[in-house]
PDB file of N, CA and C in Angstrom:
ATOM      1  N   UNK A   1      77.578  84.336 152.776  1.00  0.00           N
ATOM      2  CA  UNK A   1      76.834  85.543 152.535  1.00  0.00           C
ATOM      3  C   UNK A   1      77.512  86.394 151.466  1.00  0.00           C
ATOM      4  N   UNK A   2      79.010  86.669 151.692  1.00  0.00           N
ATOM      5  CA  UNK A   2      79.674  87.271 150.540  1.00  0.00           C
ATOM      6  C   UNK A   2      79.450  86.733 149.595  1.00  0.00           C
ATOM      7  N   UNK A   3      79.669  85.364 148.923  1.00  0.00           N
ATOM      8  CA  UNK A   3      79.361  84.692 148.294  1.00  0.00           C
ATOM      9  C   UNK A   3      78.021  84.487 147.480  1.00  0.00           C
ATOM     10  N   UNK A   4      76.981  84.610 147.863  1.00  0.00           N
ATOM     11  CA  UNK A   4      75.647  85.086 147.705  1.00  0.00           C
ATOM     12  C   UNK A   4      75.390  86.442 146.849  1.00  0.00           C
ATOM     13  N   UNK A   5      76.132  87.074 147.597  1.00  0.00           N
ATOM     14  CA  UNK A   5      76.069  88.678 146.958  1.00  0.00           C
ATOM     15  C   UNK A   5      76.919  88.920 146.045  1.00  0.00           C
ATOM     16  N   UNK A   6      78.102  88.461 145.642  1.00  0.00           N
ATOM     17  CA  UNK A   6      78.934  88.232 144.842  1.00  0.00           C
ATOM     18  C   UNK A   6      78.146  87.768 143.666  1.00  0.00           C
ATOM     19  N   UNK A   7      77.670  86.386 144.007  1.00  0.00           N
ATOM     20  CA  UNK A   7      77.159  85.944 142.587  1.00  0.00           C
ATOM     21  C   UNK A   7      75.757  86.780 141.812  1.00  0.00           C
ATOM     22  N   UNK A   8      75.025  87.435 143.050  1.00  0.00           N
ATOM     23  CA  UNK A   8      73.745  88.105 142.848  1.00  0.00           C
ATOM     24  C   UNK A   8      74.131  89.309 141.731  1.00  0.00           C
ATOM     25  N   UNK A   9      75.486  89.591 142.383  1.00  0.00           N
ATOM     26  CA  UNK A   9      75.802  91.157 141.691  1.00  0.00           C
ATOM     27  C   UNK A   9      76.184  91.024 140.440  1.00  0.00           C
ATOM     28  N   UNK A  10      77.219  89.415 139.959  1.00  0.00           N
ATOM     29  CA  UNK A  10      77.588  89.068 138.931  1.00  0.00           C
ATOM     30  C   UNK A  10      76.172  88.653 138.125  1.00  0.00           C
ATOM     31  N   UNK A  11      75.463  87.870 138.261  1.00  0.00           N
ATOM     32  CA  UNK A  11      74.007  87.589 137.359  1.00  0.00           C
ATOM     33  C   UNK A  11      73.216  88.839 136.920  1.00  0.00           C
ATOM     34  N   UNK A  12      73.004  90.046 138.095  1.00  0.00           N
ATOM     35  CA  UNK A  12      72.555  91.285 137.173  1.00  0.00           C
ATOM     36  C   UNK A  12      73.512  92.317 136.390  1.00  0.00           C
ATOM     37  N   UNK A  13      74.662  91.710 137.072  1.00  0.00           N
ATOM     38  CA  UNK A  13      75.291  92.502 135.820  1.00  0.00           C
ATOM     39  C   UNK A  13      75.355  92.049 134.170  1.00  0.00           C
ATOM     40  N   UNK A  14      75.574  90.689 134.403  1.00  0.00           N
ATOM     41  CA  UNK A  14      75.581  89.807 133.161  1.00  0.00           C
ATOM     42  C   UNK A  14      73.624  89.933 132.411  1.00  0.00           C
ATOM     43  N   UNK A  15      72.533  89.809 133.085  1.00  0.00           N
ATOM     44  CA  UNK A  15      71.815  90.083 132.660  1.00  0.00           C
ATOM     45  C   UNK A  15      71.384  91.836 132.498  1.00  0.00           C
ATOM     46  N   UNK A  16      71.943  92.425 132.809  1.00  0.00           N
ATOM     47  CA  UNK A  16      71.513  94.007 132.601  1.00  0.00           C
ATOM     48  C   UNK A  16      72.734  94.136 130.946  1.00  0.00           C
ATOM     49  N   UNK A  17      73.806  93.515 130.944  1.00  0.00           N
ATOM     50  CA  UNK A  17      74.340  93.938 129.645  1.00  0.00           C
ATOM     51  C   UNK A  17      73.467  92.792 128.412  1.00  0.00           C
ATOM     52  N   UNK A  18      73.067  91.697 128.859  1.00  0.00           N
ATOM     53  CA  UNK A  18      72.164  91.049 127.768  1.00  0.00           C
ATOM     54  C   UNK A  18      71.196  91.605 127.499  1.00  0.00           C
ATOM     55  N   UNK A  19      70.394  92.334 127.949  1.00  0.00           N
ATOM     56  CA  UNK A  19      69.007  93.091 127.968  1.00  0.00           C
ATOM     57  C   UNK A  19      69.452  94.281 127.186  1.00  0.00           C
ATOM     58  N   UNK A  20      70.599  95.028 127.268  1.00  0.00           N
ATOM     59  CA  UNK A  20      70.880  96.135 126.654  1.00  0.00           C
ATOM     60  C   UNK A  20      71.521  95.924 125.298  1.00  0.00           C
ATOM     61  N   UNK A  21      71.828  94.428 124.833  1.00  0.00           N
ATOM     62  CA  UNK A  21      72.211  94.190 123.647  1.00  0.00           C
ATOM     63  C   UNK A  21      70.630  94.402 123.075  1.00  0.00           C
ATOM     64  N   UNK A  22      69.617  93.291 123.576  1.00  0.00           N
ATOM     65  CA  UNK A  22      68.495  93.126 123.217  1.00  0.00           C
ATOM     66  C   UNK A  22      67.896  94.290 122.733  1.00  0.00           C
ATOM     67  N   UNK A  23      67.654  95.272 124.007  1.00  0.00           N
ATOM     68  CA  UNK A  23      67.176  96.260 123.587  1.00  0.00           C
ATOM     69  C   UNK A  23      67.958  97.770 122.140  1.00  0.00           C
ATOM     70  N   UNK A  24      68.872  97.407 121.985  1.00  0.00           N
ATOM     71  CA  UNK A  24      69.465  98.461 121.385  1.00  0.00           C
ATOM     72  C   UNK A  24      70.305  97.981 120.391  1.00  0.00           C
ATOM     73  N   UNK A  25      69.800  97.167 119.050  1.00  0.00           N
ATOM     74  CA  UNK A  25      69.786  96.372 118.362  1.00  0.00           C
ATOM     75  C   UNK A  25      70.694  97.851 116.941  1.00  0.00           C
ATOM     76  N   UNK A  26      71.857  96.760 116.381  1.00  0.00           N
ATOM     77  CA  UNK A  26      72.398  97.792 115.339  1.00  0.00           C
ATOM     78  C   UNK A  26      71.615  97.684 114.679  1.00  0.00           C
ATOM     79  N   UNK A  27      71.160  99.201 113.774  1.00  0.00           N
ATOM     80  CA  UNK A  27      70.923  99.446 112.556  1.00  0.00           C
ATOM     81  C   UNK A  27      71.423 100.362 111.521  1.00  0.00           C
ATOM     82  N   UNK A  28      70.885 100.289 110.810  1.00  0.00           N
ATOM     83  CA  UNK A  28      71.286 100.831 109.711  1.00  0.00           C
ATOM     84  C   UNK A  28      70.713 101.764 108.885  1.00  0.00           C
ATOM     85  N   UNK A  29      70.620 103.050 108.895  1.00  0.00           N
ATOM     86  CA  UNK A  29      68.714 103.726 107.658  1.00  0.00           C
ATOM     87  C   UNK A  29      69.339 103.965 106.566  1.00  0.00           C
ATOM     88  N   UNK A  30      69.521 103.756 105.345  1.00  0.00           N
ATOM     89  CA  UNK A  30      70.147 104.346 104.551  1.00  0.00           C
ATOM     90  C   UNK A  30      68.820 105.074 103.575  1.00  0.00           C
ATOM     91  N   UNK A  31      69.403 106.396 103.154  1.00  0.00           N
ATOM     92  CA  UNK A  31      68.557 107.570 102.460  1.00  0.00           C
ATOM     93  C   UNK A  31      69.040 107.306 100.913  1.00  0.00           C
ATOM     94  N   UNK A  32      68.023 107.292 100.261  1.00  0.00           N
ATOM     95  CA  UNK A  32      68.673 107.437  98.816  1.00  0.00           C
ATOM     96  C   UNK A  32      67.564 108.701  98.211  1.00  0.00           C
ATOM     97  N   UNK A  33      68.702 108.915  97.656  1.00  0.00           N
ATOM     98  CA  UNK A  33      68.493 110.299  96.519  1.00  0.00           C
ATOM     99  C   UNK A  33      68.797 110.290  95.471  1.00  0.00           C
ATOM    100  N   UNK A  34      68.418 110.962  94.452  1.00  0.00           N
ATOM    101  CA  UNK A  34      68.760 111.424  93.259  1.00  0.00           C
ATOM    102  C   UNK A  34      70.217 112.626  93.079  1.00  0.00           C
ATOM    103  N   UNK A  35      70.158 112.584  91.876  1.00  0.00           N
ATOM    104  CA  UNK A  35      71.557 113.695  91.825  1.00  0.00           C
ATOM    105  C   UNK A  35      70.685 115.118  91.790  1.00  0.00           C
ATOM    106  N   UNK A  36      69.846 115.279  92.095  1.00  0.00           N
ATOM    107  CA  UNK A  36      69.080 116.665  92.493  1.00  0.00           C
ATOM    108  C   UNK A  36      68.756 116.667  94.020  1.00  0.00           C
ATOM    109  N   UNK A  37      68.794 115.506  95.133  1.00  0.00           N
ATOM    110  CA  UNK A  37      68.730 116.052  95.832  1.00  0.00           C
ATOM    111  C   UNK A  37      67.247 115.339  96.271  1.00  0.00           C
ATOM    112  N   UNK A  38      66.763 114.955  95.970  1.00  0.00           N
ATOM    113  CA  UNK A  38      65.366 114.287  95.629  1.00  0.00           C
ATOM    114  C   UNK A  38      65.204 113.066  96.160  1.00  0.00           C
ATOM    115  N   UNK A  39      64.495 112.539  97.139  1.00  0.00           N
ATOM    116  CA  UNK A  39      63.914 110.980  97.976  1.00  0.00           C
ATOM    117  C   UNK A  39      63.612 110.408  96.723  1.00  0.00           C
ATOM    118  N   UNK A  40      63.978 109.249  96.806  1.00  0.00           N
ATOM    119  CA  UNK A  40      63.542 108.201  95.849  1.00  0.00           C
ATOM    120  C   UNK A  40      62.862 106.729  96.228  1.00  0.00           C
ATOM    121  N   UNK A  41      61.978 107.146  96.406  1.00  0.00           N
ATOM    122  CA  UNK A  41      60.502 105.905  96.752  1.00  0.00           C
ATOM    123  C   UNK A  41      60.613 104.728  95.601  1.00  0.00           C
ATOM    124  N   UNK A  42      60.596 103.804  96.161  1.00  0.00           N
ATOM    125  CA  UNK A  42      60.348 102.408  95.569  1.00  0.00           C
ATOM    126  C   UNK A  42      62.248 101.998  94.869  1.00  0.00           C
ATOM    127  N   UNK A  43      62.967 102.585  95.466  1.00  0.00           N
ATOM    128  CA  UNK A  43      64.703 101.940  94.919  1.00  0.00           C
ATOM    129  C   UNK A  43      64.715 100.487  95.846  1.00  0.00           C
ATOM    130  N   UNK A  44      65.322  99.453  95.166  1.00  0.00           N
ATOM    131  CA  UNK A  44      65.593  98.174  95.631  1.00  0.00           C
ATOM    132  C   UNK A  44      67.025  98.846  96.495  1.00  0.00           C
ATOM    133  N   UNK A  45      67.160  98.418  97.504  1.00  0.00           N
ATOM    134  CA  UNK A  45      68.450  98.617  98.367  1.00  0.00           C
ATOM    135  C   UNK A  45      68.599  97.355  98.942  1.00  0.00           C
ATOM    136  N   UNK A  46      70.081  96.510  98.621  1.00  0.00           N
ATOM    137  CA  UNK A  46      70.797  95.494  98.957  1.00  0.00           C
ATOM    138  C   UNK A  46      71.712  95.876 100.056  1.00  0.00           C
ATOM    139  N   UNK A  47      72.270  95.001 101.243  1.00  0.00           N
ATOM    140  CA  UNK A  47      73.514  95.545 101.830  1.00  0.00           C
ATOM    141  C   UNK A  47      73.845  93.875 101.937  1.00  0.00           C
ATOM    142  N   UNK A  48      75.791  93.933 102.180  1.00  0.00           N
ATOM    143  CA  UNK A  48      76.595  92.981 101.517  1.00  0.00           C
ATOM    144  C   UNK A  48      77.654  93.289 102.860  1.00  0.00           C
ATOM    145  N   UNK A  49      78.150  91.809 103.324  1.00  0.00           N
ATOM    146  CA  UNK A  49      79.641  92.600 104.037  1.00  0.00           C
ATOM    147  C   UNK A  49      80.915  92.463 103.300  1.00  0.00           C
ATOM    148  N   UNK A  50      81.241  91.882 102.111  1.00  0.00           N
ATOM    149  CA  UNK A  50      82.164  91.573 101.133  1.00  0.00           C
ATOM    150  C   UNK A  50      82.308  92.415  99.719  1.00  0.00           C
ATOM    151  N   UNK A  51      83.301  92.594  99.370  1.00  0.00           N
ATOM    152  CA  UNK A  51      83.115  93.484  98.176  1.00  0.00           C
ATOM    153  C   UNK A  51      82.440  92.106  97.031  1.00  0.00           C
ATOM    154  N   UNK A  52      83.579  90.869  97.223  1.00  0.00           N
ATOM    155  CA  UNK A  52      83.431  90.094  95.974  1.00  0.00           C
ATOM    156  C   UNK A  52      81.976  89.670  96.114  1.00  0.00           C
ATOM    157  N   UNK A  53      81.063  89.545  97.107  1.00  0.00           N
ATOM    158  CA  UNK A  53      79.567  89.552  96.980  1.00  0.00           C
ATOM    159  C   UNK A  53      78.855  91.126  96.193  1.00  0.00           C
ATOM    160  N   UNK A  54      78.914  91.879  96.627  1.00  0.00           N
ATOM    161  CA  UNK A  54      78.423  93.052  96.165  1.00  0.00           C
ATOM    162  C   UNK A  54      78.716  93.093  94.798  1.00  0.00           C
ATOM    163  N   UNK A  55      79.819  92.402  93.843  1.00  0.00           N
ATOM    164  CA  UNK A  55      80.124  92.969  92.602  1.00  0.00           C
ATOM    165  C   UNK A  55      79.841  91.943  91.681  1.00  0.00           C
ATOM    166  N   UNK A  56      79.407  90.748  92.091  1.00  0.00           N
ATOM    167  CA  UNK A  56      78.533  89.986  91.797  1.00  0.00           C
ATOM    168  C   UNK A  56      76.537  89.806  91.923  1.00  0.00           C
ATOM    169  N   UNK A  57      76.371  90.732  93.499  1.00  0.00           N
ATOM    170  CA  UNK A  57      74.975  90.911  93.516  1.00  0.00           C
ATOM    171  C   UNK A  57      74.220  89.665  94.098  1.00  0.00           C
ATOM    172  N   UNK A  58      75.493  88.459  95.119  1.00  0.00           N
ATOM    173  CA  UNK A  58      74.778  87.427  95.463  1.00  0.00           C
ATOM    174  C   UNK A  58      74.988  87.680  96.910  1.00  0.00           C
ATOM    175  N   UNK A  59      74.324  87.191  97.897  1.00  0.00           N
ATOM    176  CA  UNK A  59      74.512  86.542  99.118  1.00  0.00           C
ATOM    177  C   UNK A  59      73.997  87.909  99.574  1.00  0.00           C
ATOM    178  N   UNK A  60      73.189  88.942  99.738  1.00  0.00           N
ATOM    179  CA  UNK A  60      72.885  89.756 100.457  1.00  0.00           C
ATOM    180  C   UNK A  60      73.285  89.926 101.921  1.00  0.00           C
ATOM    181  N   UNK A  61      73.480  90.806 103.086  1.00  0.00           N
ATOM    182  CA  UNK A  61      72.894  90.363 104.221  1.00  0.00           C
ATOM    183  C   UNK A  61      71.373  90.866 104.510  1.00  0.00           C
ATOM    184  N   UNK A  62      70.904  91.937 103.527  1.00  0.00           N
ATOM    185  CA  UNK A  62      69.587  92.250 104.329  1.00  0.00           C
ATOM    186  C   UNK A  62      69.338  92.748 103.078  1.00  0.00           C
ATOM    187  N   UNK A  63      67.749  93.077 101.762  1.00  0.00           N
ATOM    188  CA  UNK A  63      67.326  93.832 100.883  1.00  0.00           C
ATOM    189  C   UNK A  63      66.231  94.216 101.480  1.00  0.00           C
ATOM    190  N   UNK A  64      65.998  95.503 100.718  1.00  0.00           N
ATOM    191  CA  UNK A  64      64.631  96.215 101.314  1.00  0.00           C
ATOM    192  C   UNK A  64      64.011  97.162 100.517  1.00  0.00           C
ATOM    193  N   UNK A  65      63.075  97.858 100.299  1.00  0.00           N
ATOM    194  CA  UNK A  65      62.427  99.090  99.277  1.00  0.00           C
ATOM    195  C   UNK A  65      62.612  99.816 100.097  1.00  0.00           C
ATOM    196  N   UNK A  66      62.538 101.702  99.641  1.00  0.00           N
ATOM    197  CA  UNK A  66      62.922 102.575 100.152  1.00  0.00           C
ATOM    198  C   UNK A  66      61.158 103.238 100.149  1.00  0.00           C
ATOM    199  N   UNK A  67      60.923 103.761 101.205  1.00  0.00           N
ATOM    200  CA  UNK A  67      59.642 104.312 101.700  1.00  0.00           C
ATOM    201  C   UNK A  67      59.336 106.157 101.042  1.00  0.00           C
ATOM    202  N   UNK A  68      58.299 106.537 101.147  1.00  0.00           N
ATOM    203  CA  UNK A  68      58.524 108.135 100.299  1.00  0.00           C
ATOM    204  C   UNK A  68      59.337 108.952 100.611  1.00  0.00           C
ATOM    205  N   UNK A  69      60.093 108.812 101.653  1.00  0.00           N
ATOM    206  CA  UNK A  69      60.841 109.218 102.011  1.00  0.00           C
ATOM    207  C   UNK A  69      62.223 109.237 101.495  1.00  0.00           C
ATOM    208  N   UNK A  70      62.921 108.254 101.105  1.00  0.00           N
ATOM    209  CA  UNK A  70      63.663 107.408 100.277  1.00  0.00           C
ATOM    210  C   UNK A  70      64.724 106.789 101.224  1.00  0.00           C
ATOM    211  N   UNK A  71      63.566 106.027 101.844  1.00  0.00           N
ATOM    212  CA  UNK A  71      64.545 105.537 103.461  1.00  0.00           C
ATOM    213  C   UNK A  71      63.984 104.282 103.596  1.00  0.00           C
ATOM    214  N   UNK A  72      65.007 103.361 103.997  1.00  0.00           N
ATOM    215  CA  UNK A  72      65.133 101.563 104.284  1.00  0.00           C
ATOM    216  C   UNK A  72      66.119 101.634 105.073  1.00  0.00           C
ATOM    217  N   UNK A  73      65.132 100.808 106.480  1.00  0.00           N
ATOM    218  CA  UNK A  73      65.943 100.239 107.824  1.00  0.00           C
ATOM    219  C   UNK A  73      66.563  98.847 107.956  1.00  0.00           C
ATOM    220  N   UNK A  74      67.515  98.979 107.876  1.00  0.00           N
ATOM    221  CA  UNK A  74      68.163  96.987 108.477  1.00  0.00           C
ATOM    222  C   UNK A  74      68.514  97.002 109.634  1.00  0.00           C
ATOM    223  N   UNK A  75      67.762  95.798 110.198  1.00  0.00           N
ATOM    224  CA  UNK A  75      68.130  95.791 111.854  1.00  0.00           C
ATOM    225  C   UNK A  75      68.866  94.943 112.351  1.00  0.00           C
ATOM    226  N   UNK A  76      69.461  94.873 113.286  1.00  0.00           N
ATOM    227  CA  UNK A  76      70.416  93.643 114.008  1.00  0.00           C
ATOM    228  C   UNK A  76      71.830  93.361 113.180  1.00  0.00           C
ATOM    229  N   UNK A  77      71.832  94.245 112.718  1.00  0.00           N
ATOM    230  CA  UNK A  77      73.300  93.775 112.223  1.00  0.00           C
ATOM    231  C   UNK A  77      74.907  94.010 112.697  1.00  0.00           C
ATOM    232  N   UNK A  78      75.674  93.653 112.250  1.00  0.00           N
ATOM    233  CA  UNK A  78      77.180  93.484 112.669  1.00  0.00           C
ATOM    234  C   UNK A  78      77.699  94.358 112.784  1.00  0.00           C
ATOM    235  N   UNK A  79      78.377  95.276 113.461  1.00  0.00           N
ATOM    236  CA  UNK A  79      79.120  96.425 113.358  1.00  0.00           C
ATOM    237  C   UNK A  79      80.099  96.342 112.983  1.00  0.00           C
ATOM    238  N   UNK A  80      79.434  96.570 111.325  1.00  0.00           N
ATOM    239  CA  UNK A  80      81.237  96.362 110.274  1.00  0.00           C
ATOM    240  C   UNK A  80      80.644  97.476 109.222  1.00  0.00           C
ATOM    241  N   UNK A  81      81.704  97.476 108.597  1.00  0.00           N
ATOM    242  CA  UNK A  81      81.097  97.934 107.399  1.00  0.00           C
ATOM    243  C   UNK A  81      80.632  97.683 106.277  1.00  0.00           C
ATOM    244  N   UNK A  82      79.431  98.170 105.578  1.00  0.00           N
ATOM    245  CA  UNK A  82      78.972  97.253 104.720  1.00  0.00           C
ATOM    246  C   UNK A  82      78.753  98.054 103.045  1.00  0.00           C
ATOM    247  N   UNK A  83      78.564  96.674 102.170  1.00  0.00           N
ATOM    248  CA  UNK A  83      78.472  97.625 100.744  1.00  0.00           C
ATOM    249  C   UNK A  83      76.902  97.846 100.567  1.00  0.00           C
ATOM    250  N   UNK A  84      76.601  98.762  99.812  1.00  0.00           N
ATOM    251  CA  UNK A  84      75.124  99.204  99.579  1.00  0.00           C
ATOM    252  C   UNK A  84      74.807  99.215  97.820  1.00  0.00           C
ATOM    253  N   UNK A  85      74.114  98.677  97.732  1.00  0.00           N
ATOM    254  CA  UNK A  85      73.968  98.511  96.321  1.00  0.00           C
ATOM    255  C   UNK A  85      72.204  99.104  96.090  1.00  0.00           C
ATOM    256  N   UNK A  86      71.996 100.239  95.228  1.00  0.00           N
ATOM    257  CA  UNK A  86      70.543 100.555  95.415  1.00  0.00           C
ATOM    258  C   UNK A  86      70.093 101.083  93.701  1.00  0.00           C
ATOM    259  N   UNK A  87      69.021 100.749  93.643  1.00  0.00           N
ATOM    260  CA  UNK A  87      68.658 100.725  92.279  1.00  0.00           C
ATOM    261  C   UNK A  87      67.339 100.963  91.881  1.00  0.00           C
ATOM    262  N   UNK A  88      66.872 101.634  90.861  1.00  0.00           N
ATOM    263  CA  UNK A  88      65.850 101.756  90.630  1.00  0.00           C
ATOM    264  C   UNK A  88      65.506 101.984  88.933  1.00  0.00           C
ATOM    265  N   UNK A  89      64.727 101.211  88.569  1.00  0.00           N
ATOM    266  CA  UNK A  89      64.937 100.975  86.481  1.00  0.00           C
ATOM    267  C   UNK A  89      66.300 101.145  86.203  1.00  0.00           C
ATOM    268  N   UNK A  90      66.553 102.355  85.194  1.00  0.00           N
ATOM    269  CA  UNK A  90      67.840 102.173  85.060  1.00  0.00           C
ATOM    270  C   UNK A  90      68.669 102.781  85.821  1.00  0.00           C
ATOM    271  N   UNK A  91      68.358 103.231  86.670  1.00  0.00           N
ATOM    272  CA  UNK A  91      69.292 104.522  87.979  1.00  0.00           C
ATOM    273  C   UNK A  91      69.943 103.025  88.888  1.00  0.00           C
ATOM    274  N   UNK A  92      71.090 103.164  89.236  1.00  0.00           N
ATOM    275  CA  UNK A  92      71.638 102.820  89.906  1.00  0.00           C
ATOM    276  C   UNK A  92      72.588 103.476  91.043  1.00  0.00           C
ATOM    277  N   UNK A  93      73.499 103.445  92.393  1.00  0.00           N
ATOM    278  CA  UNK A  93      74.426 104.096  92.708  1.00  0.00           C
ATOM    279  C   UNK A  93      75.878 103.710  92.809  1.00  0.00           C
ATOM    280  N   UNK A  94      76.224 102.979  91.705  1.00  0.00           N
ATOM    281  CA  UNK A  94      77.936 102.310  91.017  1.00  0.00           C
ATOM    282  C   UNK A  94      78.597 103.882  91.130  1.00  0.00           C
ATOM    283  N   UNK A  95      79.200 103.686  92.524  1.00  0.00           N
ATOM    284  CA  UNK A  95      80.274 104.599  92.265  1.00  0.00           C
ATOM    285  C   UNK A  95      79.819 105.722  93.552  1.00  0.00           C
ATOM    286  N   UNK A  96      78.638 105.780  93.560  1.00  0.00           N
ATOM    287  CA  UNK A  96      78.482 106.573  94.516  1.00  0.00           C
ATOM    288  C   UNK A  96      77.744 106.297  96.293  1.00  0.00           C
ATOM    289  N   UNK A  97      78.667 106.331  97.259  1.00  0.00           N
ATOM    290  CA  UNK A  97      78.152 105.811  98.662  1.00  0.00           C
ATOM    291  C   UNK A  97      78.086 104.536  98.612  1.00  0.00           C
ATOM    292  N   UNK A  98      78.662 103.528  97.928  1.00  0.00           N
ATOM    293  CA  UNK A  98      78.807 102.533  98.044  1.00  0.00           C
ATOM    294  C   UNK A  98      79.349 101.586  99.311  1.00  0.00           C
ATOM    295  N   UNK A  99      79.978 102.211  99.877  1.00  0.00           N
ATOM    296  CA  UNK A  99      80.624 101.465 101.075  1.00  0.00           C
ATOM    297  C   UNK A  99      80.276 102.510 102.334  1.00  0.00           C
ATOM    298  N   UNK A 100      79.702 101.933 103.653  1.00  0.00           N
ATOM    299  CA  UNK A 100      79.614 102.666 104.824  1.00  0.00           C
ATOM    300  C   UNK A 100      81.083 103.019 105.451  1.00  0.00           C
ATOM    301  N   UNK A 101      80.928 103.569 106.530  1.00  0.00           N
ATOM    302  CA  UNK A 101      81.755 102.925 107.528  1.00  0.00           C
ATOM    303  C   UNK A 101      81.755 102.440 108.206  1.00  0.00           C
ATOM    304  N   UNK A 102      82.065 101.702 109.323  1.00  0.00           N
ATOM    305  CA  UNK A 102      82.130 100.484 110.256  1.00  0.00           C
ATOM    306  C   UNK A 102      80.794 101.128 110.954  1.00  0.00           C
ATOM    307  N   UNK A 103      79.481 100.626 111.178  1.00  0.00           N
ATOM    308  CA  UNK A 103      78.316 100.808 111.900  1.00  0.00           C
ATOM    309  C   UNK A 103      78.938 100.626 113.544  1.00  0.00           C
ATOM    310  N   UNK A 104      78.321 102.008 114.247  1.00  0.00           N
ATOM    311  CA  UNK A 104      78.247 101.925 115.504  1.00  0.00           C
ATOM    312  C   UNK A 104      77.537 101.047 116.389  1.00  0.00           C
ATOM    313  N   UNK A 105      77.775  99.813 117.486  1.00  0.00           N
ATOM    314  CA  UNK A 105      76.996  99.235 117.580  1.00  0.00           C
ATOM    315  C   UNK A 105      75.814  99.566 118.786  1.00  0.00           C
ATOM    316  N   UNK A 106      74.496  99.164 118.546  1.00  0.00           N
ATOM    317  CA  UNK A 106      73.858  99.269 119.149  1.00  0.00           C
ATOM    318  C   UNK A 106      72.887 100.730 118.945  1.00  0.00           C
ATOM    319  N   UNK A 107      73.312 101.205 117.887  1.00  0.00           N
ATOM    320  CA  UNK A 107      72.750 102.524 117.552  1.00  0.00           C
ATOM    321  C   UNK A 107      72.520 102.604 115.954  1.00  0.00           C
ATOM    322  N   UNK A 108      71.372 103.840 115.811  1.00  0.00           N
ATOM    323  CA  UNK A 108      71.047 103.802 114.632  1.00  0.00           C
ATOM    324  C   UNK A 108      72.244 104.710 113.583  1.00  0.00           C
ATOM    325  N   UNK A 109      72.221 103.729 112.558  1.00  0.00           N
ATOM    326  CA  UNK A 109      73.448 104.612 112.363  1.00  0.00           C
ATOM    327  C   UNK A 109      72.932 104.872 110.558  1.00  0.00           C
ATOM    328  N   UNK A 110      73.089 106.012 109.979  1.00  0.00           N
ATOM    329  CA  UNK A 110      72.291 106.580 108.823  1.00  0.00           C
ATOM    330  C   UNK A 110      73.497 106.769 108.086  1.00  0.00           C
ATOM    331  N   UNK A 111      73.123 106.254 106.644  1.00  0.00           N
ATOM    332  CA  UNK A 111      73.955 106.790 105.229  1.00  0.00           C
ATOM    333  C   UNK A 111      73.107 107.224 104.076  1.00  0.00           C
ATOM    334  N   UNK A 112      73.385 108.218 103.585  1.00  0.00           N
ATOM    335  CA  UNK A 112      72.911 108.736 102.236  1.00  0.00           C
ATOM    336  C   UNK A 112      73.465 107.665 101.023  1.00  0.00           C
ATOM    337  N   UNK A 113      72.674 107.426  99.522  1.00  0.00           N
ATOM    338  CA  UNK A 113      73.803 106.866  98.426  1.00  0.00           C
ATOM    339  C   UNK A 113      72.649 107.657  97.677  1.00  0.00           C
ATOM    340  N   UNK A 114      73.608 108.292  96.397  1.00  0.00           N
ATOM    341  CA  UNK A 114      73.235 108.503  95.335  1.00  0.00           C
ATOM    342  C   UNK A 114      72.737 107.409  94.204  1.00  0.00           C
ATOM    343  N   UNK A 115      71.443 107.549  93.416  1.00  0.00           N
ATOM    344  CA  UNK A 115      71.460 107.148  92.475  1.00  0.00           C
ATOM    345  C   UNK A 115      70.908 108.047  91.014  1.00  0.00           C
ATOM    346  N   UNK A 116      71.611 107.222  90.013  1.00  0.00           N
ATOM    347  CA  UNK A 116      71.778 108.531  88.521  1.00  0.00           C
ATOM    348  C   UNK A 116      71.316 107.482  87.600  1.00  0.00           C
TER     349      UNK A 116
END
């Protein structure tokens, strides 16, 4: 009977923390702006977990367009930190908000980057 209840208690515990990975998935929103301050709709936004990928521009982990808002979500990702590369004609943000910090996991976690 102990035995029974033992294992019962161990399976919902093990399934109540799988369900809460499931449900509460890392992300990421990153905001881009202008150097006025200004949402910038339609910027290509890349994210990278390596610098030597990012400074080359290969192996992405996630690209996305930025909405009127000047906001793009990546979901499910690693709680590390990552590079952001965002661009739009000739505006780019080299130099500015380029690197996060280590993403909280399981929560939404938001960065601003400039582009000029």
């Amino acid at each position: 009977m102990k035995l029974a209840l033992l294992f019962s208690m161990l399976f919902l515990s093990t399934h109540t923390e799988c369900e809460k990975k499931q449900l509460l998935p890392t992300k990421l929103r990153i905001t881009v702006i202008d150097g006025l301050g200004n949402f910038v709709e339609g910027a290509s936004v890349s994210i990278y977990e390596d610098e030597s990928n990012y400074r080359a521009s290969t192996n992405p982990v996630a690209t996305g367009e930025t909405d009127k808002k000047g906001r793009v979500v990546f979901k499910d990702l690693k709680a590390i930190a990552y590079y952001v590369e965002a661009k739009k004609g000739e505006q780019n943000n080299n130099g500015e908000g380029v690197l996060t910090g280590t993403l909280s996991e399981g929560k939404i976690n938001r960065v601003n980057t400039v582009i000029e």
